[in-house]
Every structure is written in structure tokens, then in C-alpha cells.
PDB file of N, CA and C in Angstrom:
ATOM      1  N   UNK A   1     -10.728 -12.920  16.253  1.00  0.00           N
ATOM      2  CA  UNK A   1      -9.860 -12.392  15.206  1.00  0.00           C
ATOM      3  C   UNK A   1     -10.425 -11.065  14.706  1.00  0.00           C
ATOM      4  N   UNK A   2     -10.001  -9.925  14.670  1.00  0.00           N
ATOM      5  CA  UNK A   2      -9.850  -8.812  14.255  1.00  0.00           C
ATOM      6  C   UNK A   2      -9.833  -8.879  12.919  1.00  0.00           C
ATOM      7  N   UNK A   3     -10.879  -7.953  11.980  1.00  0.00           N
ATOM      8  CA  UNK A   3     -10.982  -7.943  10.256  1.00  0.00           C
ATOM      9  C   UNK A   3     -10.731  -6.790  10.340  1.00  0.00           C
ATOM     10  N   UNK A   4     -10.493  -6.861   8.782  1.00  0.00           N
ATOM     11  CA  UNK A   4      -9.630  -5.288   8.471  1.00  0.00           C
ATOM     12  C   UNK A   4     -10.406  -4.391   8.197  1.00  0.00           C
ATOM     13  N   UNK A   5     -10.628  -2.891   8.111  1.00  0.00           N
ATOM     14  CA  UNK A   5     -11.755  -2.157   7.522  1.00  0.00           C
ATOM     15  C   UNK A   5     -11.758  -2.125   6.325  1.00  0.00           C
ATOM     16  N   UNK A   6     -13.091  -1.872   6.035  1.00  0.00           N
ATOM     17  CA  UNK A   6     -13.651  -1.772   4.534  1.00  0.00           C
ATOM     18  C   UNK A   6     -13.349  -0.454   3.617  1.00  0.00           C
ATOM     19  N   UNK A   7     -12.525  -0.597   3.133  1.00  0.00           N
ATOM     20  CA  UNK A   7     -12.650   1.310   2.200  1.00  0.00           C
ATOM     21  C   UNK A   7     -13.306   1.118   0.911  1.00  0.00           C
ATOM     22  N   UNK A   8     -14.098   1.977   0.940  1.00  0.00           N
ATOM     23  CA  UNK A   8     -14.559   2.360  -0.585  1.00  0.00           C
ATOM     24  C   UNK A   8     -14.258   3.898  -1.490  1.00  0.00           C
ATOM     25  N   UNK A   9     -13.804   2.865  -2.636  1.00  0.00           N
ATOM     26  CA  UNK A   9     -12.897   3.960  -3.743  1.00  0.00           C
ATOM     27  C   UNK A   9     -13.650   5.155  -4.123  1.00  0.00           C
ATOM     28  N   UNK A  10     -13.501   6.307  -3.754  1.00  0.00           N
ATOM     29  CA  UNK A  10     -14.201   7.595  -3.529  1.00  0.00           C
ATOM     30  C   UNK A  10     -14.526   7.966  -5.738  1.00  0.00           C
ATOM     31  N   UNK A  11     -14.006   7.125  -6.398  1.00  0.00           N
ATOM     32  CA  UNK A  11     -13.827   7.344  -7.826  1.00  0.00           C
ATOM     33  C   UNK A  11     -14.832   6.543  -8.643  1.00  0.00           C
ATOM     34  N   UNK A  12     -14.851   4.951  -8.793  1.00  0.00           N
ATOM     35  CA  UNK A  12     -15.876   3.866  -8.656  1.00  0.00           C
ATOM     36  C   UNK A  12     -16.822   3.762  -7.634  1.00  0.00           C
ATOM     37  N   UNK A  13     -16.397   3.561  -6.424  1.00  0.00           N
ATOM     38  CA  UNK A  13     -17.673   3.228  -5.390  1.00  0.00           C
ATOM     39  C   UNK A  13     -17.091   1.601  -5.172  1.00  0.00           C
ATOM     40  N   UNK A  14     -16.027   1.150  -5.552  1.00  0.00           N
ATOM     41  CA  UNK A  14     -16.079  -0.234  -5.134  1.00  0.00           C
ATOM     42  C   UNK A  14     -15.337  -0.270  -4.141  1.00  0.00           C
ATOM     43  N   UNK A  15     -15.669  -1.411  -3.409  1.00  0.00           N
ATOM     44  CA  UNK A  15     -15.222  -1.593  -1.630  1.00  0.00           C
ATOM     45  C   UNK A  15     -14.454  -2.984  -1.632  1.00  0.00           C
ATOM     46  N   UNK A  16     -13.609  -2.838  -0.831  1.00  0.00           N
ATOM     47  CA  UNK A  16     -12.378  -3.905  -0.711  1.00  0.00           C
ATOM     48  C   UNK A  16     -12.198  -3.657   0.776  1.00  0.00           C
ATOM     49  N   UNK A  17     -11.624  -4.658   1.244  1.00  0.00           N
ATOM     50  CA  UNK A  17     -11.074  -4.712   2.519  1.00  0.00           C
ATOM     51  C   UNK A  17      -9.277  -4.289   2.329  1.00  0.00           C
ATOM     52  N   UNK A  18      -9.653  -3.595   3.695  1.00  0.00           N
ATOM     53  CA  UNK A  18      -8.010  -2.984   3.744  1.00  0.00           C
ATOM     54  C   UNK A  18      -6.718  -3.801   3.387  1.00  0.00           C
ATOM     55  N   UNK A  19      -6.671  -5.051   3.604  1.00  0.00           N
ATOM     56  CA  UNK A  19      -5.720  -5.872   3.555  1.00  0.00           C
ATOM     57  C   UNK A  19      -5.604  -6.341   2.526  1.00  0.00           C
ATOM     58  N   UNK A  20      -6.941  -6.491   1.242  1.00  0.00           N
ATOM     59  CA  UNK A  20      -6.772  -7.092  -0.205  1.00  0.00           C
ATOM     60  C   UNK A  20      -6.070  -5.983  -1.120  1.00  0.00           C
ATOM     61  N   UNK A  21      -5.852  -4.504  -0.639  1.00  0.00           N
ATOM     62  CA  UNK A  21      -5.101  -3.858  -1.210  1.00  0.00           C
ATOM     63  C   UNK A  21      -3.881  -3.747  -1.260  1.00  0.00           C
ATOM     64  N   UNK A  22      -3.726  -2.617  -2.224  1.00  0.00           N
ATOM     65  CA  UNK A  22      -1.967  -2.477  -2.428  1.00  0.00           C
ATOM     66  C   UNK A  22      -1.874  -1.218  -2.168  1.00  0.00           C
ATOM     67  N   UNK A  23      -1.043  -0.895  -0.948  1.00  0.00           N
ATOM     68  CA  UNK A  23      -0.032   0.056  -0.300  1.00  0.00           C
ATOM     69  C   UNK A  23       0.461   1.044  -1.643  1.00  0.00           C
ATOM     70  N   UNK A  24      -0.090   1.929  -1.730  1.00  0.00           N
ATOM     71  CA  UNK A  24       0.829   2.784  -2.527  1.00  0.00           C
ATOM     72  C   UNK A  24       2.176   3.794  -2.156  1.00  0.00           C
ATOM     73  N   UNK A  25       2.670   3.736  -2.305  1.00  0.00           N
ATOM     74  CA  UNK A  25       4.292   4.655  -1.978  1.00  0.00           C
ATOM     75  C   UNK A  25       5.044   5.047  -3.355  1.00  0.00           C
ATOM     76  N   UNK A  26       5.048   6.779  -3.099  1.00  0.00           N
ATOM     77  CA  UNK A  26       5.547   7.300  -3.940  1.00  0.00           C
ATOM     78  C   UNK A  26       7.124   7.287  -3.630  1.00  0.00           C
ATOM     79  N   UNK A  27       7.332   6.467  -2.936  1.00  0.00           N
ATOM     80  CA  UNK A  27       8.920   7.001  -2.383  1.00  0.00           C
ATOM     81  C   UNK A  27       9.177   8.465  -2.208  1.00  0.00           C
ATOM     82  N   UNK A  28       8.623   9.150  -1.335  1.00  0.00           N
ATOM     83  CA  UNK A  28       9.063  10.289  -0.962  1.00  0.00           C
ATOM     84  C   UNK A  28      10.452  10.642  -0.157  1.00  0.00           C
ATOM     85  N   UNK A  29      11.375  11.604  -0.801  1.00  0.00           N
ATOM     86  CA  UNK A  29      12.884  11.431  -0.141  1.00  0.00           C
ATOM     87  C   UNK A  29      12.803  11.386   1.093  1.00  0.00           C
ATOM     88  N   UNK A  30      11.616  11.814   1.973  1.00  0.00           N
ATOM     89  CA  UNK A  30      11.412  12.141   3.563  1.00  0.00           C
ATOM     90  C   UNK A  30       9.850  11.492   3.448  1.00  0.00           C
ATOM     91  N   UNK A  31       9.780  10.309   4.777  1.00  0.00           N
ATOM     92  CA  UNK A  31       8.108   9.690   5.165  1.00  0.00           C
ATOM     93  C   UNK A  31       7.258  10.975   5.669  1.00  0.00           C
ATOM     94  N   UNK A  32       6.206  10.767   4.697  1.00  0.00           N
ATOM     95  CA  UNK A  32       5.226  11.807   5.839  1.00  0.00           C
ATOM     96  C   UNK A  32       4.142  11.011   6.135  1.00  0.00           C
ATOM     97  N   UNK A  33       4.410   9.997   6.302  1.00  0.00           N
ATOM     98  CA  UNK A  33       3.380   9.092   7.077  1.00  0.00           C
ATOM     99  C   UNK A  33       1.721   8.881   6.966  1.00  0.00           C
ATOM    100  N   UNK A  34       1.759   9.002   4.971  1.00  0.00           N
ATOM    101  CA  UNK A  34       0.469   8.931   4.380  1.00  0.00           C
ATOM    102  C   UNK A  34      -0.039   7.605   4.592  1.00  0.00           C
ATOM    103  N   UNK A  35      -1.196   7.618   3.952  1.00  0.00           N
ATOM    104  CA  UNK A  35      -1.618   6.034   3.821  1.00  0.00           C
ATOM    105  C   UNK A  35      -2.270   6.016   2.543  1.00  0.00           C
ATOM    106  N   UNK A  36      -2.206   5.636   1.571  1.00  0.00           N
ATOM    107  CA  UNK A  36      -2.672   5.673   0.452  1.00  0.00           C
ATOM    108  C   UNK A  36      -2.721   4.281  -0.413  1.00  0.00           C
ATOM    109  N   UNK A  37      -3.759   3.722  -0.603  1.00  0.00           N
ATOM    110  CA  UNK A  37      -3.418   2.208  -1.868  1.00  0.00           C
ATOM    111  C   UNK A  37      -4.479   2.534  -3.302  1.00  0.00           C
ATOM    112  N   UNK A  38      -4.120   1.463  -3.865  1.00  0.00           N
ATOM    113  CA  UNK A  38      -4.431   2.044  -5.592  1.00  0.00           C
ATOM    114  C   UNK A  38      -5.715   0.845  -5.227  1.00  0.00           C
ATOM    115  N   UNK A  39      -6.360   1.365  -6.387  1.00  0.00           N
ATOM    116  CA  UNK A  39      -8.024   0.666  -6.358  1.00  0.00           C
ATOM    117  C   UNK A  39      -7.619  -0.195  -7.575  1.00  0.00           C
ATOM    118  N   UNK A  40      -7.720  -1.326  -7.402  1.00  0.00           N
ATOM    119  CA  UNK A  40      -7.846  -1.970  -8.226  1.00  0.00           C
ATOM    120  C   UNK A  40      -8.577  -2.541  -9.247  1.00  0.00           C
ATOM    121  N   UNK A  41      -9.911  -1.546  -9.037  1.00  0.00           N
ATOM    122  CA  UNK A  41     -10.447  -2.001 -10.280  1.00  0.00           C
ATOM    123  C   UNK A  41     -10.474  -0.490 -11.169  1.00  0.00           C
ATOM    124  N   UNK A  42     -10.369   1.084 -10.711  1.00  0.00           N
ATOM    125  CA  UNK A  42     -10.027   1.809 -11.932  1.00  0.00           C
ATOM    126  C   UNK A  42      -8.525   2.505 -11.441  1.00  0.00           C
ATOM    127  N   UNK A  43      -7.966   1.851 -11.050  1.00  0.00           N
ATOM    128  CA  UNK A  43      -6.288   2.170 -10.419  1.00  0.00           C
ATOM    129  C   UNK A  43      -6.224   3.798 -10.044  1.00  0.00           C
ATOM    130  N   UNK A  44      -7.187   4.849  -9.555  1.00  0.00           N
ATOM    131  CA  UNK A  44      -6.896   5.484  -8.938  1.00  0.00           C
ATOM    132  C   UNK A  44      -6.792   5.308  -7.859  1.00  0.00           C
ATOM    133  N   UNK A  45      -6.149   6.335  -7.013  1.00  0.00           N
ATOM    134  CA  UNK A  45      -5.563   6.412  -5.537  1.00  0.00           C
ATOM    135  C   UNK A  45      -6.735   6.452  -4.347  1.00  0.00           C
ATOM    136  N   UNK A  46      -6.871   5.758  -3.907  1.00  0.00           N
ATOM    137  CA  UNK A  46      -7.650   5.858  -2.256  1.00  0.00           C
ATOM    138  C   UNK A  46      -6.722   6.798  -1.647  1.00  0.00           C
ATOM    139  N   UNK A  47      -6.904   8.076  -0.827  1.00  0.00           N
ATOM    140  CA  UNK A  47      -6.501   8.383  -0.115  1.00  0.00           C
ATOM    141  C   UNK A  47      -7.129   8.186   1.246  1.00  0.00           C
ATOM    142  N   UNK A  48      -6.499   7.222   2.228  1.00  0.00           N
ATOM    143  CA  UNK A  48      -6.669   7.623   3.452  1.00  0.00           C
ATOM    144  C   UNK A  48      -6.176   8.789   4.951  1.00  0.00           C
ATOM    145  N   UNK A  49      -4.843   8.711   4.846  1.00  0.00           N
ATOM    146  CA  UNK A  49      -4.646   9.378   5.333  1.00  0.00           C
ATOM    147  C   UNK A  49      -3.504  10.188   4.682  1.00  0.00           C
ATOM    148  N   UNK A  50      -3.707  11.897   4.278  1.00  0.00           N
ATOM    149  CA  UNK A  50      -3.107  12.668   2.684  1.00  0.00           C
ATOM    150  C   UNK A  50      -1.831  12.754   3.335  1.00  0.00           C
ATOM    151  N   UNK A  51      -1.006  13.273   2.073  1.00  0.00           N
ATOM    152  CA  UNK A  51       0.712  13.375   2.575  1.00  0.00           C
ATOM    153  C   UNK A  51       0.298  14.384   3.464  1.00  0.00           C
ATOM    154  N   UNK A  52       1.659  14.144   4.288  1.00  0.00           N
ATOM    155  CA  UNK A  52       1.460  15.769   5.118  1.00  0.00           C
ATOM    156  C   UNK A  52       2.835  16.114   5.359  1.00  0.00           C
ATOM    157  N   UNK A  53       3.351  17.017   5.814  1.00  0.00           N
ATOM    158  CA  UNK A  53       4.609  16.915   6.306  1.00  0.00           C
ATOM    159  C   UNK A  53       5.653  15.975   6.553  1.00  0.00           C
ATOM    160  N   UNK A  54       7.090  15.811   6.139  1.00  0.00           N
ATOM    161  CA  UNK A  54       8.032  15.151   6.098  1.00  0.00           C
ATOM    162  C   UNK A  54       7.855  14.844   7.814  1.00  0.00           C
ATOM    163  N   UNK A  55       8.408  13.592   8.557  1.00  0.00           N
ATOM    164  CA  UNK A  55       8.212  12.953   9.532  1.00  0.00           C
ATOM    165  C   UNK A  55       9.816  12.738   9.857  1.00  0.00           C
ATOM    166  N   UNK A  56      10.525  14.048  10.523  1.00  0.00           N
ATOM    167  CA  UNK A  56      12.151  14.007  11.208  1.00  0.00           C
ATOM    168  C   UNK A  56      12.393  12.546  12.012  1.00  0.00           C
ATOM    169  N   UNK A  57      13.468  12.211  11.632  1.00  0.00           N
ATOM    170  CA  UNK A  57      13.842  10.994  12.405  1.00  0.00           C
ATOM    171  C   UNK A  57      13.254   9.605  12.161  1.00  0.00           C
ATOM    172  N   UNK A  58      12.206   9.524  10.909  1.00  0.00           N
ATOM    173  CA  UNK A  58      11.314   8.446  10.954  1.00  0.00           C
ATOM    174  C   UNK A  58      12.318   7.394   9.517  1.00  0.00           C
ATOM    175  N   UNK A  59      12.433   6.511  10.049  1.00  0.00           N
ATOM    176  CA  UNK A  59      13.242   5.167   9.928  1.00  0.00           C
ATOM    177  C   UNK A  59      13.175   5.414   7.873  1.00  0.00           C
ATOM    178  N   UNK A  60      13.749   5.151   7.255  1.00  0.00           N
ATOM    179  CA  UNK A  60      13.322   4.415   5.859  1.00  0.00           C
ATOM    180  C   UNK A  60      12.624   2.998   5.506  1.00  0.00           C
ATOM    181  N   UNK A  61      11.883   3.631   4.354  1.00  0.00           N
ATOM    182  CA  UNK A  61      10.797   2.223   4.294  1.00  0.00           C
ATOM    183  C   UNK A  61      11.507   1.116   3.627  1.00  0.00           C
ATOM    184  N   UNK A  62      11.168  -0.183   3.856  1.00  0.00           N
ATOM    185  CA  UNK A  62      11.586  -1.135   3.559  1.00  0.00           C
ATOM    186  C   UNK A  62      11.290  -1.744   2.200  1.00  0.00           C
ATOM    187  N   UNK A  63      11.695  -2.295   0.892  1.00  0.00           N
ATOM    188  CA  UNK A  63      11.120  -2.649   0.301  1.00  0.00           C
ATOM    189  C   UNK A  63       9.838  -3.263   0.038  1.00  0.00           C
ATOM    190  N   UNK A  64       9.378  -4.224   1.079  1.00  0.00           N
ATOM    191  CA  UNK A  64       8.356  -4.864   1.273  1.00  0.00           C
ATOM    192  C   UNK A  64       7.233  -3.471   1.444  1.00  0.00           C
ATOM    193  N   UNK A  65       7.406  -2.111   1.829  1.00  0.00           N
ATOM    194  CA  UNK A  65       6.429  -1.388   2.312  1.00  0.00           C
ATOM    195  C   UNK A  65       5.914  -0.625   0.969  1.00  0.00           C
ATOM    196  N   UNK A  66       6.809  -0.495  -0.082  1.00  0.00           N
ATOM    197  CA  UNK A  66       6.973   0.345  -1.505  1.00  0.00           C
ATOM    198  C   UNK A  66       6.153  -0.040  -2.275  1.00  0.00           C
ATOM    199  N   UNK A  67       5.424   0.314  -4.010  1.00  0.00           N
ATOM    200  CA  UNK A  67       4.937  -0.269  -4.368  1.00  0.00           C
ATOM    201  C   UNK A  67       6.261  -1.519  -5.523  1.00  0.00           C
ATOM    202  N   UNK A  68       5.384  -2.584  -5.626  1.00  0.00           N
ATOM    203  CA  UNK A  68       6.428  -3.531  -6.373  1.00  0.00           C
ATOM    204  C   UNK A  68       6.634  -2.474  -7.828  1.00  0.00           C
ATOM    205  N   UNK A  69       7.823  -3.165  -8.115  1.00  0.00           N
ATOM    206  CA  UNK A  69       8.264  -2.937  -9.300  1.00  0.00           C
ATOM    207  C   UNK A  69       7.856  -1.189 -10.138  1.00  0.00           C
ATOM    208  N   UNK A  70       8.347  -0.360  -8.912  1.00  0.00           N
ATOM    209  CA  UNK A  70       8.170   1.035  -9.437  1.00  0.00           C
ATOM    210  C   UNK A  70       8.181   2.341  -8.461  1.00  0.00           C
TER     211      UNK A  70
END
């Protein structure tokens, strides 16, 4: 079985595994195919991989992919 990688919050220093986080999505009108989740213990942003350019032709995200309730 394959584990998820470890990120640590460049703000605190605390480390979580990729999968105990939460996906952040700004709903951008166009995907640019960031990767970003909120740290949960001082709720700034992990950036992994930064916005970049709008992504032509790339599908809309699904609710399940957004952050809840916002």
C-alpha cells in the first residue's frame, strides 16, 4: 500500500500527511491546476503546486473537489 506524502506548513512547521488535509479551491472561473490545502492548525495556505495559468479545455471541478461550505 502506497502512503501519502508528508507536507510541512512553510508558516508553523507542522507536518500532516497529504490525505489528512483539506484541498483548498478558490473557485477560479478557469482551473489552473494548483494544488493548495489549508493547515489546520494556523489555517494558512500550503502551497504546493502555485496558480498558474488558466488550463483551456480542462473539465469543471466537482463539488466534492471545492472547499466545503465556501
Amino acid at each position: 500500500m502506497k502512503t501519502a506524502p508528508v507536507l510541512e506548513c512553510p508558516h508553523c512547521h507542522s507536518r500532516f500527511s497529504k490525505d489528512d488535509l483539506e484541498k483548498y479551491c478558490s473557485n477560479c472561473f478557469s482551473c489552473t491546476g494548483c494544488e493548495i490545502y489549508e493547515c489546520p492548525t494556523c489555517r494558512k495556505l500550503i502551497e504546493v503546486r502555485p496558480v498558474g495559468k488558466p488550463m483551456r479545455g480542462r473539465p469543471a471541478l466537482d463539488d466534492d473537489a471545492g472547499r466545503a461550505g465556501g
